[in-house]
N, C-alpha and C. Protein backbone atom coordinates (compact mmCIF):
# COMPACT_ATOMS: atom_id res chain seq x y z
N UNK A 1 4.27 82.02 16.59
CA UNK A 1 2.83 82.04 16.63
C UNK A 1 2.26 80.65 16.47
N UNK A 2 1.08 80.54 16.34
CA UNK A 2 0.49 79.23 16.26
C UNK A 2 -0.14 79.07 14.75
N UNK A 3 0.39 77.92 14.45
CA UNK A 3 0.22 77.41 12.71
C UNK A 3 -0.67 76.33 12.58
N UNK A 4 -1.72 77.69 12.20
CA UNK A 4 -3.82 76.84 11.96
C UNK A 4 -2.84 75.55 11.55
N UNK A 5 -2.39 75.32 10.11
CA UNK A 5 -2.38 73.88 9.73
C UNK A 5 -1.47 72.78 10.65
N UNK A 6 -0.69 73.15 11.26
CA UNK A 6 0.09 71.91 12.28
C UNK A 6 -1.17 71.74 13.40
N UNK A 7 -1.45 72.92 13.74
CA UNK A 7 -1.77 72.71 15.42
C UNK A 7 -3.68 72.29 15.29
N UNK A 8 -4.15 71.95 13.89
CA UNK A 8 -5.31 71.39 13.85
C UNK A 8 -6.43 72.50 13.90
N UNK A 9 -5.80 73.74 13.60
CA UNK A 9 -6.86 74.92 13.74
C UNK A 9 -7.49 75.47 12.67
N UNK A 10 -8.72 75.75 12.91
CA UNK A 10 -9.28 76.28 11.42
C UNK A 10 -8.43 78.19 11.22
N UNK A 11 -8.13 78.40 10.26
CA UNK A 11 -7.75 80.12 9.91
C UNK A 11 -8.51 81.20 10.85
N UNK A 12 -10.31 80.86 10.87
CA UNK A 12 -10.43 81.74 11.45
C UNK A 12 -10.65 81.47 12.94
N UNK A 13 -9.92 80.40 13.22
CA UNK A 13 -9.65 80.84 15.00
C UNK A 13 -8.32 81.25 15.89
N UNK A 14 -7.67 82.10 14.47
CA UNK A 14 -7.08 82.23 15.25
C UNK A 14 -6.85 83.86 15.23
N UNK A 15 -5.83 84.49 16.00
CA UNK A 15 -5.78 85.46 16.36
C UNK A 15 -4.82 86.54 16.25
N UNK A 16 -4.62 87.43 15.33
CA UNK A 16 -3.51 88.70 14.89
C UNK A 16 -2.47 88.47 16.28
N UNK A 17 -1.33 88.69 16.43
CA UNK A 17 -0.33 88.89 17.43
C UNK A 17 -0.70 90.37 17.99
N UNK A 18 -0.90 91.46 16.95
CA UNK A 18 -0.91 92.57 17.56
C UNK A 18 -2.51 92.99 18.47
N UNK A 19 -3.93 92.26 17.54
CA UNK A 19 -4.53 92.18 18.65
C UNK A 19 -4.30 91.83 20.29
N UNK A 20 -3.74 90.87 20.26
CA UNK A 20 -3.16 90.40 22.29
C UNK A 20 -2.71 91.20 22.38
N UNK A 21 -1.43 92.28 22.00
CA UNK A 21 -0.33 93.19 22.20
C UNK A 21 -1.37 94.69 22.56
N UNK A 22 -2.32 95.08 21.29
CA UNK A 22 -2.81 96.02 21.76
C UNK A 22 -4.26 96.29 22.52
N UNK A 23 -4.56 94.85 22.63
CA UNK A 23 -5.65 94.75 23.70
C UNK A 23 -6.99 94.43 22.60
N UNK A 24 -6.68 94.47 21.13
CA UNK A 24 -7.88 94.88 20.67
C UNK A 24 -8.26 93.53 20.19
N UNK A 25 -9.42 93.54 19.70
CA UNK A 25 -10.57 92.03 19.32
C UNK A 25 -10.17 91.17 20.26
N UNK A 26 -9.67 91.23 21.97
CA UNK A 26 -10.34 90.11 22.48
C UNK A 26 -11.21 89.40 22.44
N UNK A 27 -12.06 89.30 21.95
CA UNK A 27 -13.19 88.31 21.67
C UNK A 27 -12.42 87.51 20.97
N UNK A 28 -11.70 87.34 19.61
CA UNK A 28 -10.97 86.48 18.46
C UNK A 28 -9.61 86.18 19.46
N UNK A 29 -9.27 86.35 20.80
CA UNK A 29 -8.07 86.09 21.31
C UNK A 29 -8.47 84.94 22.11
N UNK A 30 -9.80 85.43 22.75
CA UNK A 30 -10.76 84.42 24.06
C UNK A 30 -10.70 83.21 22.80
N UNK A 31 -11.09 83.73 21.97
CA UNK A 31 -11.80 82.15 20.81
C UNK A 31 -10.89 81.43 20.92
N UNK A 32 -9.67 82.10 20.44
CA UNK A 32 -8.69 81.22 20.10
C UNK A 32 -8.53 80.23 21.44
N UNK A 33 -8.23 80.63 22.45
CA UNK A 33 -8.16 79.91 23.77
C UNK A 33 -8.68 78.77 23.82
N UNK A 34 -10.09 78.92 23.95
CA UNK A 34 -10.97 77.86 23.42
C UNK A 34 -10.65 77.22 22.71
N UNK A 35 -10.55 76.97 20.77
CA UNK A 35 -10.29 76.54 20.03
C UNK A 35 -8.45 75.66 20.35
N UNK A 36 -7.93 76.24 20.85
CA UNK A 36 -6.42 75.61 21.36
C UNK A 36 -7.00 74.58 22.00
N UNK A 37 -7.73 75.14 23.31
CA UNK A 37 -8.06 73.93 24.47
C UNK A 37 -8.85 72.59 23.94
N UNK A 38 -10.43 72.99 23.02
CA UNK A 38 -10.69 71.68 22.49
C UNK A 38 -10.09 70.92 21.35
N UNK A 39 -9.12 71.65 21.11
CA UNK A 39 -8.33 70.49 20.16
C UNK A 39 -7.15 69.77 20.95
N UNK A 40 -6.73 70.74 21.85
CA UNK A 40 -5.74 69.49 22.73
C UNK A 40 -6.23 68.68 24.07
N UNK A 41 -7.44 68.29 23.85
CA UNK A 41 -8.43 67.67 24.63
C UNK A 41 -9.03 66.80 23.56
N UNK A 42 -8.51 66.64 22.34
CA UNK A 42 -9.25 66.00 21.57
C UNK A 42 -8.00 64.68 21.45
N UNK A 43 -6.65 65.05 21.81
CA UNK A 43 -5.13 64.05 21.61
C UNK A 43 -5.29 63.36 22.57
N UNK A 44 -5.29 61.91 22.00
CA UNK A 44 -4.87 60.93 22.42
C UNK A 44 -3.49 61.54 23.76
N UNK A 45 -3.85 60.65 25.19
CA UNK A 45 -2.55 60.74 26.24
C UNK A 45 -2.86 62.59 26.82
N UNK A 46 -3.47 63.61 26.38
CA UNK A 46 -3.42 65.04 27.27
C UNK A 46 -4.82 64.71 28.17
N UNK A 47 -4.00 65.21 29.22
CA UNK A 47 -4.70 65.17 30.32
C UNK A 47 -4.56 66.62 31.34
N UNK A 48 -4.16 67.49 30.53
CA UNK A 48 -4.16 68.64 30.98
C UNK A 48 -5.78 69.42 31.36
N UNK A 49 -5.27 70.77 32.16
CA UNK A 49 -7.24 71.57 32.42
C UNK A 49 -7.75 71.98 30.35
N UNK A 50 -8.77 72.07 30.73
CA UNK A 50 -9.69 72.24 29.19
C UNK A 50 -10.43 73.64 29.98
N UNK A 51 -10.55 74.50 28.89
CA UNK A 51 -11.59 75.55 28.92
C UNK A 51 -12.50 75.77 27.45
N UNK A 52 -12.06 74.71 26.83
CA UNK A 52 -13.24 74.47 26.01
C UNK A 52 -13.88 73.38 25.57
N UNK A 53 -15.01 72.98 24.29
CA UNK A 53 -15.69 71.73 24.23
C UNK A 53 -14.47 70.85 23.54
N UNK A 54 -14.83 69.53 23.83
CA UNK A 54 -14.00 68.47 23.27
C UNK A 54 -14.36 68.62 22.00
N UNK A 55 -13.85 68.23 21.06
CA UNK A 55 -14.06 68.23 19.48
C UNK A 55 -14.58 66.54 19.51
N UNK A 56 -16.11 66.38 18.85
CA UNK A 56 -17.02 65.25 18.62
C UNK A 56 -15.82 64.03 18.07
N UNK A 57 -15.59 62.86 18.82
CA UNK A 57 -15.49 61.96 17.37
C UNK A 57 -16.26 61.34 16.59
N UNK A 58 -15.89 60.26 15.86
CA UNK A 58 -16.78 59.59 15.13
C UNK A 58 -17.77 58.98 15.35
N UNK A 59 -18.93 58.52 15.23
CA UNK A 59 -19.70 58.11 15.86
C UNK A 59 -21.16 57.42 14.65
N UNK A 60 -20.61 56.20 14.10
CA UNK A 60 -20.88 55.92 13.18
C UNK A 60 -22.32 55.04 13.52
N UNK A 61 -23.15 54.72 12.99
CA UNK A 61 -24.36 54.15 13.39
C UNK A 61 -25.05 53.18 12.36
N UNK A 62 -25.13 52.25 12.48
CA UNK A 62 -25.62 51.41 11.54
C UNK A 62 -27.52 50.76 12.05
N UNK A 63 -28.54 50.97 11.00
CA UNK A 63 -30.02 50.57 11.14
C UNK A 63 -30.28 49.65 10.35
N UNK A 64 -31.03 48.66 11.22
CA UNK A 64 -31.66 48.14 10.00
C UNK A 64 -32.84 48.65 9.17
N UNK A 65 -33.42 48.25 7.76
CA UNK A 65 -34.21 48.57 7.21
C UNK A 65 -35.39 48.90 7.87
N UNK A 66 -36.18 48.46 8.76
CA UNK A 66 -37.05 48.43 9.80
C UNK A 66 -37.40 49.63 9.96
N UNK A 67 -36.16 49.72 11.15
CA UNK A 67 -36.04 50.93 12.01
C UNK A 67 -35.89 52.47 10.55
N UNK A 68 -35.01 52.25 9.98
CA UNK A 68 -35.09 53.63 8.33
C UNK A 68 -36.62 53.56 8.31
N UNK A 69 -37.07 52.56 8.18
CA UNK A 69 -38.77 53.22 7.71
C UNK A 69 -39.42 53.55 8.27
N UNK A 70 -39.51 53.19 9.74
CA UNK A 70 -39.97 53.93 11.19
C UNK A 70 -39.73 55.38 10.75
N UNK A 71 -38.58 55.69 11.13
CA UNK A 71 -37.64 57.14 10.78
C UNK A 71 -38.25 58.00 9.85
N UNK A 72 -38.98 57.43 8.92
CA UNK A 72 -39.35 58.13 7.60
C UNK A 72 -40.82 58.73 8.28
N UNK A 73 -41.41 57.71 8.85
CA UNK A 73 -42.77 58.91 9.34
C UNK A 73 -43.01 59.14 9.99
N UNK A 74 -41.54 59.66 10.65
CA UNK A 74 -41.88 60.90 11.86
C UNK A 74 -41.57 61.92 11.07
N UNK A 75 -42.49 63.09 11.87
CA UNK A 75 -42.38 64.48 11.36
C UNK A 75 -41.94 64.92 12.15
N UNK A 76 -40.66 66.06 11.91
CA UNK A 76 -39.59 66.56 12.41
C UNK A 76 -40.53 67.92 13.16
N UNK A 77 -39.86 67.81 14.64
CA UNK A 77 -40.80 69.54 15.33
C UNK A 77 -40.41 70.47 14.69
N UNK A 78 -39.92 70.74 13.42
CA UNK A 78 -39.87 71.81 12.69
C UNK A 78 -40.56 71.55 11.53
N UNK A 79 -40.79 70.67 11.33
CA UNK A 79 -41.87 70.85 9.64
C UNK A 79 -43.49 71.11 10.38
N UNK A 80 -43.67 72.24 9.79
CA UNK A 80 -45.01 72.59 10.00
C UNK A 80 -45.97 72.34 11.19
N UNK A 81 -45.40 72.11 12.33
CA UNK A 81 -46.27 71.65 13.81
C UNK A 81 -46.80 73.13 14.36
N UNK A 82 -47.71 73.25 14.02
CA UNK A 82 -48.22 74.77 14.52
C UNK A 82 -49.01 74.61 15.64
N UNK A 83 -48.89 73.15 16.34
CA UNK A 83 -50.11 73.17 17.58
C UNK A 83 -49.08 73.82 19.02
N UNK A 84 -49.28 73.53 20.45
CA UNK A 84 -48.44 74.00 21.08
C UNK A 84 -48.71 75.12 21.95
N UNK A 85 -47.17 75.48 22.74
CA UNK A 85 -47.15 76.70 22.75
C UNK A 85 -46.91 77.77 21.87
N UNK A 86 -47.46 78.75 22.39
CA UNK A 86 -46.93 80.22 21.25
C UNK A 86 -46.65 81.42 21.91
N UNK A 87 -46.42 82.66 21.34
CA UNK A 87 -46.28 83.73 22.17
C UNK A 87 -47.44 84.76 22.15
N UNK A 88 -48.46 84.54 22.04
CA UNK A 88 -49.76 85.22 21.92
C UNK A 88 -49.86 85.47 23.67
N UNK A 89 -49.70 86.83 24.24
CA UNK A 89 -49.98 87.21 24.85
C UNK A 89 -48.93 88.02 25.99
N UNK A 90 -47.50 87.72 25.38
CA UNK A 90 -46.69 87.49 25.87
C UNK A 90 -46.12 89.40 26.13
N UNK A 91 -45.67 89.67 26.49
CA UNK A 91 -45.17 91.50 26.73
C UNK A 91 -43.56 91.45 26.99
N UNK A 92 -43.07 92.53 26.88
CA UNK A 92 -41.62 92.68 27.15
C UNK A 92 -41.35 93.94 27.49
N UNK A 93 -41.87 94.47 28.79
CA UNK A 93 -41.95 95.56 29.79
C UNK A 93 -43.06 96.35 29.42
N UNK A 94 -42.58 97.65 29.80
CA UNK A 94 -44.16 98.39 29.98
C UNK A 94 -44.10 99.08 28.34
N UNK A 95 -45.79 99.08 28.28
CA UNK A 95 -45.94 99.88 27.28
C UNK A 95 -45.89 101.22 27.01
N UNK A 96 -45.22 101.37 26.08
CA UNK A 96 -45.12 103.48 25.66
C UNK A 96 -46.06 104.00 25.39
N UNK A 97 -46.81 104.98 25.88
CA UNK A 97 -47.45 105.86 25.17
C UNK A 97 -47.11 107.27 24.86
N UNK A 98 -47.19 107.36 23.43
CA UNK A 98 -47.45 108.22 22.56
C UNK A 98 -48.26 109.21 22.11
N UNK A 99 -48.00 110.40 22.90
CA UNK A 99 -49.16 111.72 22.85
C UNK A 99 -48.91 112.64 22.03
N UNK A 100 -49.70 112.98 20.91
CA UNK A 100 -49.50 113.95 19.62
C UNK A 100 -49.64 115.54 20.76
């Protein structure tokens, strides 16, 4: 089988033997697939097909003081921006009616 700790896998991606055998939780079999593919797309020298995302590397970033205080007063589109679009008006098929 495949051993989460050698092969760089977290525990839960991977997948019972007897699930594949009896067909059952494909979904946790598909994952695993995935999870195999972006970690051996993540090694140095494989150049094999991928069917899943590359695993991020590092990507370290250095600011100067300047630019940090810029940063500080922007307000994030999730803190409290209530202007915009919205869904005021919006439907999701036909309406039911209900006769006593």
């Amino acid at each position: 089988g495949i051993n989460a700790e050698y092969g760089g896998l977290k525990d839960g991606d991977i997948f019972q033997t007897a699930d594949l055998y009896e067909v059952q939780n494909m979904s946790q079999v598909i994952g695993t697939l995935y999870a195999v593919s972006s970690y051996a797309t993540s090694l140095r020298g494989y150049t094999g097909p991928c069917i899943g995302t590359k695993i991020a590397e590092r990507n370290e970033r250095e600011f100067d003081e300047e630019t940090l205080k810029a940063g500080m007063s922007i307000v994030g589109g999730q803190m409290g921006f209530t202007e915009g679009e919205t869904q005021s008006g919006m439907t999701m098929g036909k309406t039911r009616k209900v006769c006593d």
